[in-house]
Protein backbone atom coordinates (compact mmCIF):
# COMPACT_ATOMS: atom_id res chain seq x y z
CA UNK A 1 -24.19 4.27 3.91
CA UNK A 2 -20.40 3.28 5.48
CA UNK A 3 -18.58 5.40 7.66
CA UNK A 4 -16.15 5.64 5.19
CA UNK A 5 -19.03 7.35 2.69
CA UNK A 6 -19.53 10.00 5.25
CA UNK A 7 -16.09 11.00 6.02
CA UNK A 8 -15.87 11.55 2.31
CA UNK A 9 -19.09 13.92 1.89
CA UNK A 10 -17.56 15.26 4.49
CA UNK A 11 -14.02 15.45 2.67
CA UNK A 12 -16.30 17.22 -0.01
CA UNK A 13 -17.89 19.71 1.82
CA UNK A 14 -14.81 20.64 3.98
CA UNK A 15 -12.58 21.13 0.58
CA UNK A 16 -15.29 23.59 -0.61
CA UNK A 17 -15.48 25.70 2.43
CA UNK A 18 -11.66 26.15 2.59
CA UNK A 19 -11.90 26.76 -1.21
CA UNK A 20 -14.68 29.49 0.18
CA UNK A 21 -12.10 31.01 2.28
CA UNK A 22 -9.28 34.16 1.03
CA UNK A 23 -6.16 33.10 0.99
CA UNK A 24 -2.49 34.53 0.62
CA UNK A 25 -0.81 31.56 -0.78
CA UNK A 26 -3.60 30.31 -3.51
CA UNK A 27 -4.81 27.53 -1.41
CA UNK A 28 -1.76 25.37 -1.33
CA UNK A 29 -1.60 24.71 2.25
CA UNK A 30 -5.29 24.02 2.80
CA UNK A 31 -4.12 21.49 -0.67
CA UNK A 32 -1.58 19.70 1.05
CA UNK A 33 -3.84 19.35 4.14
CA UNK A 34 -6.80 18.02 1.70
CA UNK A 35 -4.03 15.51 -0.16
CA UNK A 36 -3.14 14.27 3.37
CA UNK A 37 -6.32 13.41 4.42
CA UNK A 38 -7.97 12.22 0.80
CA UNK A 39 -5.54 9.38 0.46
CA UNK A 40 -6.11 7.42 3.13
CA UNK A 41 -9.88 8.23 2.61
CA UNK A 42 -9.69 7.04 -0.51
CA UNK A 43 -8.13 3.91 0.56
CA UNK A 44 -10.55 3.38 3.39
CA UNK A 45 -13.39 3.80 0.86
CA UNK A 46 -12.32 1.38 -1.92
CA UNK A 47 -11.95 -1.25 0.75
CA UNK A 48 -15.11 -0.67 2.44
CA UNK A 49 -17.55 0.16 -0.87
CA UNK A 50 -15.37 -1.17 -3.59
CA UNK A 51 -13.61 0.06 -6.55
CA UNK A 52 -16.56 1.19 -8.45
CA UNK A 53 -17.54 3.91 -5.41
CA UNK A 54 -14.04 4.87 -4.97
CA UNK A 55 -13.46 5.39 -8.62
CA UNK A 56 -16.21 8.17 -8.31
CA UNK A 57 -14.88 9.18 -5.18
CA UNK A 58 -11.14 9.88 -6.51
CA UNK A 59 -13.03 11.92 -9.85
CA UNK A 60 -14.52 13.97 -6.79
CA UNK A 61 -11.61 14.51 -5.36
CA UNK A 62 -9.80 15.18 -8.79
CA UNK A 63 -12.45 18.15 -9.55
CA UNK A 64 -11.43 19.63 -6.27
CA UNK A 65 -8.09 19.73 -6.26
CA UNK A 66 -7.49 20.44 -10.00
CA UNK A 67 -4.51 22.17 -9.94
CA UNK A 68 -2.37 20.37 -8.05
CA UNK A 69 -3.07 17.03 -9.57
CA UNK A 70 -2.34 19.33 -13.06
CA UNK A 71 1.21 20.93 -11.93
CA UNK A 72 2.17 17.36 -10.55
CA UNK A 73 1.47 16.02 -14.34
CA UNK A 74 3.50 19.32 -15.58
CA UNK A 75 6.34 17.91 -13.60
CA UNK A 76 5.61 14.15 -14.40
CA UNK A 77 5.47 15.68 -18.03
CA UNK A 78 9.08 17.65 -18.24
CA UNK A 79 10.79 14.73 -15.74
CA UNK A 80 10.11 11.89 -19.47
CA UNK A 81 10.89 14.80 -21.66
């Protein structure tokens, strides 16, 4: 297993303790922080393990942070509309 694999479980576990943790503003700063370090993580793991790994990787990271990925296709959305 890379170095890059377990920074990710790591990733994983991290975004589910925050998650774990009350919070005034829903989560959105612990979001950004997550978004800022899961991209170049992602990165680092599709060039280490290949696309296949970091496919599953980015559907992990997709089921964690649900809503902003779903507001930014919202936005996405109304911007072609």
């Amino acid at each position: 297993m890379t170095a890059s694999l377990w920074f990710g479980c790591l990733w994983i576990v991290l975004a589910f303790v925050l998650q774990s943790i009350p919070s005034s503003d829903n989560h959105w700063r612990r979001a950004y922080v997550l978004i800022a370090l899961g991209i170049p993580l992602l990165i680092w793991i599709v060039v280490q393990n290949g696309a296949m790994v970091g496919t599953v990787f980015a559907i992990a990271q997709g089921s964690v942070l649900r809503w902003p990925i779903y507001y930014s296709y919202k936005w996405v959305r109304h911007k072609f509309d």
